[in-house]
PDB file of N, CA and C in Angstrom:
ATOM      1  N   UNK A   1     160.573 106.563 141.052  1.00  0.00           N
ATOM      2  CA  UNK A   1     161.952 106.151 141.272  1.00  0.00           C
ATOM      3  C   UNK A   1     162.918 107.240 140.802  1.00  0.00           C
ATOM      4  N   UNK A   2     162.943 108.220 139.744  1.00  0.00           N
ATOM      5  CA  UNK A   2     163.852 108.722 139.046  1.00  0.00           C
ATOM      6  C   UNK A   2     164.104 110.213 139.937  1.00  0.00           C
ATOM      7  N   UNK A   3     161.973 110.682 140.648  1.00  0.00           N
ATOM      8  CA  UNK A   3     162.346 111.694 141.690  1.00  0.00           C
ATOM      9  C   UNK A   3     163.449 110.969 143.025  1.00  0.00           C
ATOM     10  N   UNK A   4     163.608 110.219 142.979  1.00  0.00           N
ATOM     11  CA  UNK A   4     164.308 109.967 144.566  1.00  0.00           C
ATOM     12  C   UNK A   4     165.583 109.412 143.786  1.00  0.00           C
ATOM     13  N   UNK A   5     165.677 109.214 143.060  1.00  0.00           N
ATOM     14  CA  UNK A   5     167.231 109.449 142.582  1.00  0.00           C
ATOM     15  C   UNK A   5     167.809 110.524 142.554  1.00  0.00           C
ATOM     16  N   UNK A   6     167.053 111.751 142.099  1.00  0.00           N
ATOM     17  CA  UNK A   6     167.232 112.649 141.961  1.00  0.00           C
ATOM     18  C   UNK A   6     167.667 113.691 143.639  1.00  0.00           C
ATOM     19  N   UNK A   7     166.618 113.369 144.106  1.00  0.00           N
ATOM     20  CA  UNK A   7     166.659 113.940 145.891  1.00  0.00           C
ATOM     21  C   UNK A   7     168.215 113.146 145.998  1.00  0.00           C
ATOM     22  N   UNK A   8     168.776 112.232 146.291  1.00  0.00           N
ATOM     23  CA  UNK A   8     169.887 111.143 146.339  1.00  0.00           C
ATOM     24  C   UNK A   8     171.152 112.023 145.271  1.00  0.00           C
ATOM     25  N   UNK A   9     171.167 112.909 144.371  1.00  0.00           N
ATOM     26  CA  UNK A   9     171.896 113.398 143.509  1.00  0.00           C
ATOM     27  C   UNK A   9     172.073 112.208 142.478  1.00  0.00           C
ATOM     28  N   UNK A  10     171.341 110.969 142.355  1.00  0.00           N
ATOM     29  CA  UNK A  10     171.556 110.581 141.454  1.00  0.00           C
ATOM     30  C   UNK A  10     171.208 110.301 139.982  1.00  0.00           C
ATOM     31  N   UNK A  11     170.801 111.323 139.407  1.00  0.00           N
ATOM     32  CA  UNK A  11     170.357 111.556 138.318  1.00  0.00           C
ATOM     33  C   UNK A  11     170.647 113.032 137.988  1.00  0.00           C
ATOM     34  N   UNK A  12     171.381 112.538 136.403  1.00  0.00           N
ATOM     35  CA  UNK A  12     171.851 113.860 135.992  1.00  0.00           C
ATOM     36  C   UNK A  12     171.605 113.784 134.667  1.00  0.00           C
ATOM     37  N   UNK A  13     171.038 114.358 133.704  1.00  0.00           N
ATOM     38  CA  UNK A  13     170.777 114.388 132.043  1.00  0.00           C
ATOM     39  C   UNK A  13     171.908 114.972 131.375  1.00  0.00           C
ATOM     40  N   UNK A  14     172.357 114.501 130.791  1.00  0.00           N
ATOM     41  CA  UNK A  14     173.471 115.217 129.835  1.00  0.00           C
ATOM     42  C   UNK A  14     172.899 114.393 128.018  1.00  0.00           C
ATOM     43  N   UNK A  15     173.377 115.416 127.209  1.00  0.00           N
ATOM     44  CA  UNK A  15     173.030 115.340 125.685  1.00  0.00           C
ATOM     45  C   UNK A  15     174.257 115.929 124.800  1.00  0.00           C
ATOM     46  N   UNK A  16     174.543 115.437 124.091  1.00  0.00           N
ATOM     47  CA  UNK A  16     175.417 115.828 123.074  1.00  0.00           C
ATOM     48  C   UNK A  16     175.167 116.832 122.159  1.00  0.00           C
ATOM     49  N   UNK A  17     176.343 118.039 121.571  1.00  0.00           N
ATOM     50  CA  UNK A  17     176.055 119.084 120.420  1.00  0.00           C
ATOM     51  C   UNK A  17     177.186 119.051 119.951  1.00  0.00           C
ATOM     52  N   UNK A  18     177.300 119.791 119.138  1.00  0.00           N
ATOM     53  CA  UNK A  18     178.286 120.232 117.919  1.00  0.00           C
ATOM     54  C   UNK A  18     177.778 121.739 118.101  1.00  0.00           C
ATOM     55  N   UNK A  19     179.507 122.252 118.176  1.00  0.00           N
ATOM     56  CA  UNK A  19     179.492 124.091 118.007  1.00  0.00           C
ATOM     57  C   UNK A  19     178.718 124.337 116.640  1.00  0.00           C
ATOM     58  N   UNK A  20     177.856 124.207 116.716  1.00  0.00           N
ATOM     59  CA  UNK A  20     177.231 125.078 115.346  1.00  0.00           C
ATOM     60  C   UNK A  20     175.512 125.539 115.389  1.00  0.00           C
ATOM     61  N   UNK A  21     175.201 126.334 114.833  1.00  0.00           N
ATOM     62  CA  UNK A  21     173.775 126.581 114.924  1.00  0.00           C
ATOM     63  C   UNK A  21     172.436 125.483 114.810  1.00  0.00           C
ATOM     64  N   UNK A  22     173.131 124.030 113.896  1.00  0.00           N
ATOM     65  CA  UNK A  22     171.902 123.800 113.581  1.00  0.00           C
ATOM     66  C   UNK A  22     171.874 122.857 115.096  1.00  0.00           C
ATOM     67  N   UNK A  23     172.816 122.643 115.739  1.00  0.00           N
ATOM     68  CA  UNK A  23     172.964 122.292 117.164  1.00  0.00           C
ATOM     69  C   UNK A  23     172.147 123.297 117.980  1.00  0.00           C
ATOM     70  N   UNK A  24     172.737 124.147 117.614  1.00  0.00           N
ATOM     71  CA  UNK A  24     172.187 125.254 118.878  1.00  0.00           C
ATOM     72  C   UNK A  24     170.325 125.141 119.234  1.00  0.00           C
ATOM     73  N   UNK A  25     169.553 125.188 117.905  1.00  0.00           N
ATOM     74  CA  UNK A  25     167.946 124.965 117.781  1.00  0.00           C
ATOM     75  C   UNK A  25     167.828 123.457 118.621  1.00  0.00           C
ATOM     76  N   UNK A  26     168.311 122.830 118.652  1.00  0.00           N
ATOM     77  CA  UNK A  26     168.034 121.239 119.174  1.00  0.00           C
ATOM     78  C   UNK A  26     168.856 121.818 120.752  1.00  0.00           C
ATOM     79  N   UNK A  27     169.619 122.274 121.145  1.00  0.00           N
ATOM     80  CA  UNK A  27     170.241 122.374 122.437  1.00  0.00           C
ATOM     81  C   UNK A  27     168.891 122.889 123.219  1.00  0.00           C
ATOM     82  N   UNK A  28     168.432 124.505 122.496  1.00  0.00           N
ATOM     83  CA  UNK A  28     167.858 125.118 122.744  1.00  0.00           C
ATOM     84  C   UNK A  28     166.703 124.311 123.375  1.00  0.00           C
ATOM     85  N   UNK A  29     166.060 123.414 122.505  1.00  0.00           N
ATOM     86  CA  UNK A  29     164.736 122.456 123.038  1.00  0.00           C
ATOM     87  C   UNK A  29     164.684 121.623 123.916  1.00  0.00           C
ATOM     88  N   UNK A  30     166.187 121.310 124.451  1.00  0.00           N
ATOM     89  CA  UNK A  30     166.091 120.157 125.119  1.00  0.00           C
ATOM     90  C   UNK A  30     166.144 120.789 126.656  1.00  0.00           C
ATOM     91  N   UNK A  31     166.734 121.884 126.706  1.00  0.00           N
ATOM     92  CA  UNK A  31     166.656 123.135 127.673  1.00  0.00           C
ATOM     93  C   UNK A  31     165.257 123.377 128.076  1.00  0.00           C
ATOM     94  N   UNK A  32     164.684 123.616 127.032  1.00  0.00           N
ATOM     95  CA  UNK A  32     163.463 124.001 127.594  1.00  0.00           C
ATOM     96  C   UNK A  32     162.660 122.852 127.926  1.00  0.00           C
ATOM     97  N   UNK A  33     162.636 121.634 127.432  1.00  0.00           N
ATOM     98  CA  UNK A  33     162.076 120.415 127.497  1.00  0.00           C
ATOM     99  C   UNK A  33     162.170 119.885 129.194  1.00  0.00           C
ATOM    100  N   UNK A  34     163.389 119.938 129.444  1.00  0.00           N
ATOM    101  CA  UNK A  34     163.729 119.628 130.723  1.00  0.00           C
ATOM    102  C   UNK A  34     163.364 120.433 131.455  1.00  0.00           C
ATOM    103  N   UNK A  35     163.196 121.849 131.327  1.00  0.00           N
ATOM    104  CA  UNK A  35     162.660 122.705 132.455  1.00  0.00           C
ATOM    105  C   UNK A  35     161.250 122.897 132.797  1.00  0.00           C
ATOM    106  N   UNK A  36     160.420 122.404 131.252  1.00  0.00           N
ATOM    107  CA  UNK A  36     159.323 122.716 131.637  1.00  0.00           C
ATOM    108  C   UNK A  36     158.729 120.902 132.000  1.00  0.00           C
ATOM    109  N   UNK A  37     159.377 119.818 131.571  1.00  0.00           N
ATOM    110  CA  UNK A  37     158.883 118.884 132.088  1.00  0.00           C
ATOM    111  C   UNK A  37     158.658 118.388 133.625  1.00  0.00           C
ATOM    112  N   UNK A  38     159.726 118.945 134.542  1.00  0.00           N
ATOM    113  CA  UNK A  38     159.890 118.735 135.549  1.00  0.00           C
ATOM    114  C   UNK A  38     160.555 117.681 135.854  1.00  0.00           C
ATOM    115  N   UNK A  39     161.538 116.732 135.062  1.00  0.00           N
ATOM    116  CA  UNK A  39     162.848 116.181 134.833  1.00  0.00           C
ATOM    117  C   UNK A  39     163.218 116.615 136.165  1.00  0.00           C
ATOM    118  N   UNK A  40     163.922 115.680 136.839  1.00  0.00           N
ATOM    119  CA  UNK A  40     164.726 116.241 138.152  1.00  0.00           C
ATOM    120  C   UNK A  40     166.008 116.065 138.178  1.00  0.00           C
ATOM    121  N   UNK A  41     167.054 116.892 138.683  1.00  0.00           N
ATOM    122  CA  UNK A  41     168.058 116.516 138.545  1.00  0.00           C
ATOM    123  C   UNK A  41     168.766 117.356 137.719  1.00  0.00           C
ATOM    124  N   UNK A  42     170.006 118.140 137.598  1.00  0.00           N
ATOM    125  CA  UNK A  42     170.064 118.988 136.515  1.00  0.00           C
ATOM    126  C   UNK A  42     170.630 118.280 135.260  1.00  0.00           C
ATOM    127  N   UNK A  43     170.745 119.378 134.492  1.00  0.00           N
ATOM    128  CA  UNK A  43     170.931 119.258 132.700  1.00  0.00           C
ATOM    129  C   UNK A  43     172.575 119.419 132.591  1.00  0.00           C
ATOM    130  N   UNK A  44     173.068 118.620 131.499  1.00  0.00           N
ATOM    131  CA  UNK A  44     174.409 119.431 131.078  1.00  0.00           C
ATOM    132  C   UNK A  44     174.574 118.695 129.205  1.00  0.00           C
ATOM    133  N   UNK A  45     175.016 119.712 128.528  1.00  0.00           N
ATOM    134  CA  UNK A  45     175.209 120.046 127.406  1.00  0.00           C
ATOM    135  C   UNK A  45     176.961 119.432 127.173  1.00  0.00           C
ATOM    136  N   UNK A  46     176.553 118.576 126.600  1.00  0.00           N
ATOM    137  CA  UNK A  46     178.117 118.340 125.619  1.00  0.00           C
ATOM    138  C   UNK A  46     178.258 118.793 124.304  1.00  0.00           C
ATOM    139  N   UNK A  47     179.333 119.823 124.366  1.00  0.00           N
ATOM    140  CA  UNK A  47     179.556 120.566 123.679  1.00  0.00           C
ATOM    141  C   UNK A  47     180.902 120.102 122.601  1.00  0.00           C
ATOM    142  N   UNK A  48     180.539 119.454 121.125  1.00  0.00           N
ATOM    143  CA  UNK A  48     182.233 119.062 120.832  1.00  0.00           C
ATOM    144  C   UNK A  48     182.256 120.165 119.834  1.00  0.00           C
ATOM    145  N   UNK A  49     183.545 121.099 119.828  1.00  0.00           N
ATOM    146  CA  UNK A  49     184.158 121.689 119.088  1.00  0.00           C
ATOM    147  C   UNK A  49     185.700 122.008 118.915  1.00  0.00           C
ATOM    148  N   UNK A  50     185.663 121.755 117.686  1.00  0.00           N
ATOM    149  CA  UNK A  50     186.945 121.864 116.904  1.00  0.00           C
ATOM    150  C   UNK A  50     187.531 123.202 117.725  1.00  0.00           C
ATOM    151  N   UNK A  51     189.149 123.340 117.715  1.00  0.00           N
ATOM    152  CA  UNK A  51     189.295 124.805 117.973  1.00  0.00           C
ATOM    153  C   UNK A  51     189.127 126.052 117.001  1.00  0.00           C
ATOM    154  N   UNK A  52     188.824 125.435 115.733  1.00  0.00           N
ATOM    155  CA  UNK A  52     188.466 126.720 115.092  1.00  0.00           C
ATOM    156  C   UNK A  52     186.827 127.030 115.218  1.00  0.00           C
ATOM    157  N   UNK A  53     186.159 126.020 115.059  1.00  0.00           N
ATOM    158  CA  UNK A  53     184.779 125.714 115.363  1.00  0.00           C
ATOM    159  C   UNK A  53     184.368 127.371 116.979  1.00  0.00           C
ATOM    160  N   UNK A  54     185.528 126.294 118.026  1.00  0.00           N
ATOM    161  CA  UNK A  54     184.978 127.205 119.301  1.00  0.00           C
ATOM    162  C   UNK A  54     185.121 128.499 119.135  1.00  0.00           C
ATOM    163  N   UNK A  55     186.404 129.460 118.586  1.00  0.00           N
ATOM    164  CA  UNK A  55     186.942 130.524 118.115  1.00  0.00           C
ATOM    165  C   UNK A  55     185.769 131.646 117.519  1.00  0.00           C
ATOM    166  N   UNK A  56     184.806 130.371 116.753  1.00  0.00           N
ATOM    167  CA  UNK A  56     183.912 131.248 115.805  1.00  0.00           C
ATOM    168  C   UNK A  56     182.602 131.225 116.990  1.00  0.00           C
ATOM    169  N   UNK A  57     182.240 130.328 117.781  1.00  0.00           N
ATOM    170  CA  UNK A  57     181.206 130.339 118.456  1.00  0.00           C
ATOM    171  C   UNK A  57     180.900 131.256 119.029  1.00  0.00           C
ATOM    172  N   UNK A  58     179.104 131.676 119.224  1.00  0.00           N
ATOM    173  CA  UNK A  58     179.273 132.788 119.542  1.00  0.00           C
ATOM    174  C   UNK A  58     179.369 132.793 121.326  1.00  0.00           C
ATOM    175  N   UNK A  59     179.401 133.483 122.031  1.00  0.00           N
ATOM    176  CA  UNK A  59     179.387 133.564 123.469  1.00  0.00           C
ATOM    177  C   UNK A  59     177.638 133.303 123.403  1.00  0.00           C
ATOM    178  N   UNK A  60     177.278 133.846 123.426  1.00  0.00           N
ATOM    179  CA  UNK A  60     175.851 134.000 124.127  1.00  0.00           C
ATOM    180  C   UNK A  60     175.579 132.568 123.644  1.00  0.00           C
ATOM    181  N   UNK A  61     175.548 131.896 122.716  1.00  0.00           N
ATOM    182  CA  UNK A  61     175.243 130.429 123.026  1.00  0.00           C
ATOM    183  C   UNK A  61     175.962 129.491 124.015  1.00  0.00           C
ATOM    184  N   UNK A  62     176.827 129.851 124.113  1.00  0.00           N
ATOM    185  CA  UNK A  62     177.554 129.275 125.476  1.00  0.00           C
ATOM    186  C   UNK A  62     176.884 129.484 126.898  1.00  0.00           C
ATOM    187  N   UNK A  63     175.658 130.335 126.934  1.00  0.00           N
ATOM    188  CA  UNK A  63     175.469 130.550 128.213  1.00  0.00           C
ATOM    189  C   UNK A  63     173.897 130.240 128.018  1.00  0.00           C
ATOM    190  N   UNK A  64     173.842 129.414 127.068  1.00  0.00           N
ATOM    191  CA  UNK A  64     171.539 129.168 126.832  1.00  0.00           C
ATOM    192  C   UNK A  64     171.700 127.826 127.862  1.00  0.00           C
ATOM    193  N   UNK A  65     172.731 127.333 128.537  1.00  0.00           N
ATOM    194  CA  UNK A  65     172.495 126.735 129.683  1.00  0.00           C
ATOM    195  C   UNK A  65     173.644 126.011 129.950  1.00  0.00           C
ATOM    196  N   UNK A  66     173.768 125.229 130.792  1.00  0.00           N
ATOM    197  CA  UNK A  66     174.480 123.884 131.433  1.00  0.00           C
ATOM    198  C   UNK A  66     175.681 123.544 130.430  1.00  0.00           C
ATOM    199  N   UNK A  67     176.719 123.725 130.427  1.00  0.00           N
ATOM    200  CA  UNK A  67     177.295 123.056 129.057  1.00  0.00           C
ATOM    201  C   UNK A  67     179.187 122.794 129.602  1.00  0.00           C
ATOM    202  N   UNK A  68     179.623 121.698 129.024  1.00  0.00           N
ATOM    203  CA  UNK A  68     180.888 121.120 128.990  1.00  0.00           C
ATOM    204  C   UNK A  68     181.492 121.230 127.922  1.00  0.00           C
ATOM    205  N   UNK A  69     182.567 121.993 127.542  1.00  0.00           N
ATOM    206  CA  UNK A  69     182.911 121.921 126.130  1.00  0.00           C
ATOM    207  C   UNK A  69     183.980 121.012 126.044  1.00  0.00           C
ATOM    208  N   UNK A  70     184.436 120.254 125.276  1.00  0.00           N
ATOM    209  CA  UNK A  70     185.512 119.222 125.193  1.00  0.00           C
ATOM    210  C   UNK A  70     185.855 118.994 123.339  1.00  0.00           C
ATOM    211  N   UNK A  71     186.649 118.689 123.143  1.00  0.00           N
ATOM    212  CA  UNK A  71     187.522 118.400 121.840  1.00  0.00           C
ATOM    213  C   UNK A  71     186.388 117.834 121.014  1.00  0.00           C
ATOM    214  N   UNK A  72     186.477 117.740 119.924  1.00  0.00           N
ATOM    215  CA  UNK A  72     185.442 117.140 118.541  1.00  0.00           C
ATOM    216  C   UNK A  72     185.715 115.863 118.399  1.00  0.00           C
ATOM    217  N   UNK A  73     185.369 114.873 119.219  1.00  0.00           N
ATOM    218  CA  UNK A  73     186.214 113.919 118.615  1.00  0.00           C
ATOM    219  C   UNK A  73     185.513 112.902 117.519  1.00  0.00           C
ATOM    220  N   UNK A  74     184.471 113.285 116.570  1.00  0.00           N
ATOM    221  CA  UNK A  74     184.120 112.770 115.660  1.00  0.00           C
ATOM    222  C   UNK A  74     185.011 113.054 114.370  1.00  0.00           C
ATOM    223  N   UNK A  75     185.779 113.372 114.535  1.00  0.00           N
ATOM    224  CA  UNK A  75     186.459 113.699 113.505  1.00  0.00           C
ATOM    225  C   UNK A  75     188.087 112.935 113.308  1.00  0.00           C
ATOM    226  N   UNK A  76     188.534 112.938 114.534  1.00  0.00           N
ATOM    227  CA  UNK A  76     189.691 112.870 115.033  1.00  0.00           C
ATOM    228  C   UNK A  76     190.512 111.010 115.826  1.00  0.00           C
ATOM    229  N   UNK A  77     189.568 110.028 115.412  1.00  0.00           N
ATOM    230  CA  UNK A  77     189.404 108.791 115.868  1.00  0.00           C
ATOM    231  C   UNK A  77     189.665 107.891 115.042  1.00  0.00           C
ATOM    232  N   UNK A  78     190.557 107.043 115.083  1.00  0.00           N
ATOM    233  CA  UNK A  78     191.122 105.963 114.073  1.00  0.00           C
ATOM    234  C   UNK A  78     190.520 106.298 112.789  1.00  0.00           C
ATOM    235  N   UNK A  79     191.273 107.401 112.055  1.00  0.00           N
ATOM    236  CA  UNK A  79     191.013 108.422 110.973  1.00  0.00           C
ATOM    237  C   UNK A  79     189.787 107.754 110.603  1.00  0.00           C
ATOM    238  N   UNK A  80     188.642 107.948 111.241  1.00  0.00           N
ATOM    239  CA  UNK A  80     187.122 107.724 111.443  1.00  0.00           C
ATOM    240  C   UNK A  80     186.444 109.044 111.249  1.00  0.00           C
ATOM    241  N   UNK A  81     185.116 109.088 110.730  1.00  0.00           N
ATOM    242  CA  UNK A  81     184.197 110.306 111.180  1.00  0.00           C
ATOM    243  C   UNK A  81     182.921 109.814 111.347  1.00  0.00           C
ATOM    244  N   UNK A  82     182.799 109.822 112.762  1.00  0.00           N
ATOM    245  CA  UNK A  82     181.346 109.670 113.471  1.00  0.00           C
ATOM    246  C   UNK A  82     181.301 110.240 114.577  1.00  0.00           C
ATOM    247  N   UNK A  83     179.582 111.470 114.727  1.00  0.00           N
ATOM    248  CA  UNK A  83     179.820 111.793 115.972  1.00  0.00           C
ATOM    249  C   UNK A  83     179.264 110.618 116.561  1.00  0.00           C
ATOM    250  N   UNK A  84     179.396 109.832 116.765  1.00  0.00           N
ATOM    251  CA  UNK A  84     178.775 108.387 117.545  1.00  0.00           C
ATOM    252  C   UNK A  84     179.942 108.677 118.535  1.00  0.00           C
ATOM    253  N   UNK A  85     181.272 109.096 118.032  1.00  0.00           N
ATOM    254  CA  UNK A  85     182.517 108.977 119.189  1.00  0.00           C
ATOM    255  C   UNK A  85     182.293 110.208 120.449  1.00  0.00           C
ATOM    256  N   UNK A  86     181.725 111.086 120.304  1.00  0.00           N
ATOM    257  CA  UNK A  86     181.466 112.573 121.203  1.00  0.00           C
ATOM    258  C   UNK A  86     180.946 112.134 122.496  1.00  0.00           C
ATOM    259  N   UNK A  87     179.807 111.562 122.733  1.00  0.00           N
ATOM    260  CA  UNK A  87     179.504 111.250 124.079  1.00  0.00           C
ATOM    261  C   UNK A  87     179.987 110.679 124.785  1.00  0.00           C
ATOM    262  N   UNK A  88     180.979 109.049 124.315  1.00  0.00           N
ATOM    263  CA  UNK A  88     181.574 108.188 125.102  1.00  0.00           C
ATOM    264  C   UNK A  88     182.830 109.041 125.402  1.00  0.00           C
ATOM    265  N   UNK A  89     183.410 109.928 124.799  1.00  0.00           N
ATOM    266  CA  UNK A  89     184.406 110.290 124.814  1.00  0.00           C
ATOM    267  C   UNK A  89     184.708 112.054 125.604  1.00  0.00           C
ATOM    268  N   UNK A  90     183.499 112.393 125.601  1.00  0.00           N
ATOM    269  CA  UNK A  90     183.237 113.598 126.663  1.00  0.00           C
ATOM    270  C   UNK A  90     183.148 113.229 127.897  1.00  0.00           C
ATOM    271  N   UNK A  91     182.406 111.995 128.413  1.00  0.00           N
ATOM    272  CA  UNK A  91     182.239 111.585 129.483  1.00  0.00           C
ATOM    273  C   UNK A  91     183.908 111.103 129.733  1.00  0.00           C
ATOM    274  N   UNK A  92     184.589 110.598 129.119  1.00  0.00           N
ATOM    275  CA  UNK A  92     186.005 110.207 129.636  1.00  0.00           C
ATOM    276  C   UNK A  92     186.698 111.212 129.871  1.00  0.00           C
ATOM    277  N   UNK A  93     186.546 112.402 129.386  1.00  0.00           N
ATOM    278  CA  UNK A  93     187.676 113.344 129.275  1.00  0.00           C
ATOM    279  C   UNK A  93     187.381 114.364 130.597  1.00  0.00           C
TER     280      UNK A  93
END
């Protein structure tokens, strides 16, 4: 079922990160996870970073694959801190 969703464009994987390295090792795997599993359908990377966060990021991690960058919003949410808020809130934006 998930290949013929996929043929159909309907299936797409997306995963959540944080601009920072210990993100980057877990981005890194899920990249390769999906490519070598044969997952159909492409990948995309949610990326939340602060603007000082993005400033410091390096480029070349920006390009280890698929990626959306959008605002941090675990930080920034009914003066809350959880990234629990990043995915529902990447997908809205």
């Amino acid at each position: 079922k998930g290949q013929a969703m996929a043929r159909r464009g309907g299936l797409h994987t997306v995963f959540c990160a944080e601009c920072t390295t210990y993100f980057d090792w877990k981005s890194a795997g899920v990249y390769y996870t999906h490519r070598t599993s044969g997952m159909p359908g492409p990948i995309t990377r949610l990326l939340a970073c602060s603007k000082q966060q993005f400033d410091a990021y390096p480029a070349s991690s920006l390009k280890m694959g698929p990626t959306f960058v959008h605002p941090n919003y675990a930080y920034n949410y009914n003066n809350e801190s959880s990234g629990s808020y990043n995915k529902p809130a990447a997908v809205m934006h």
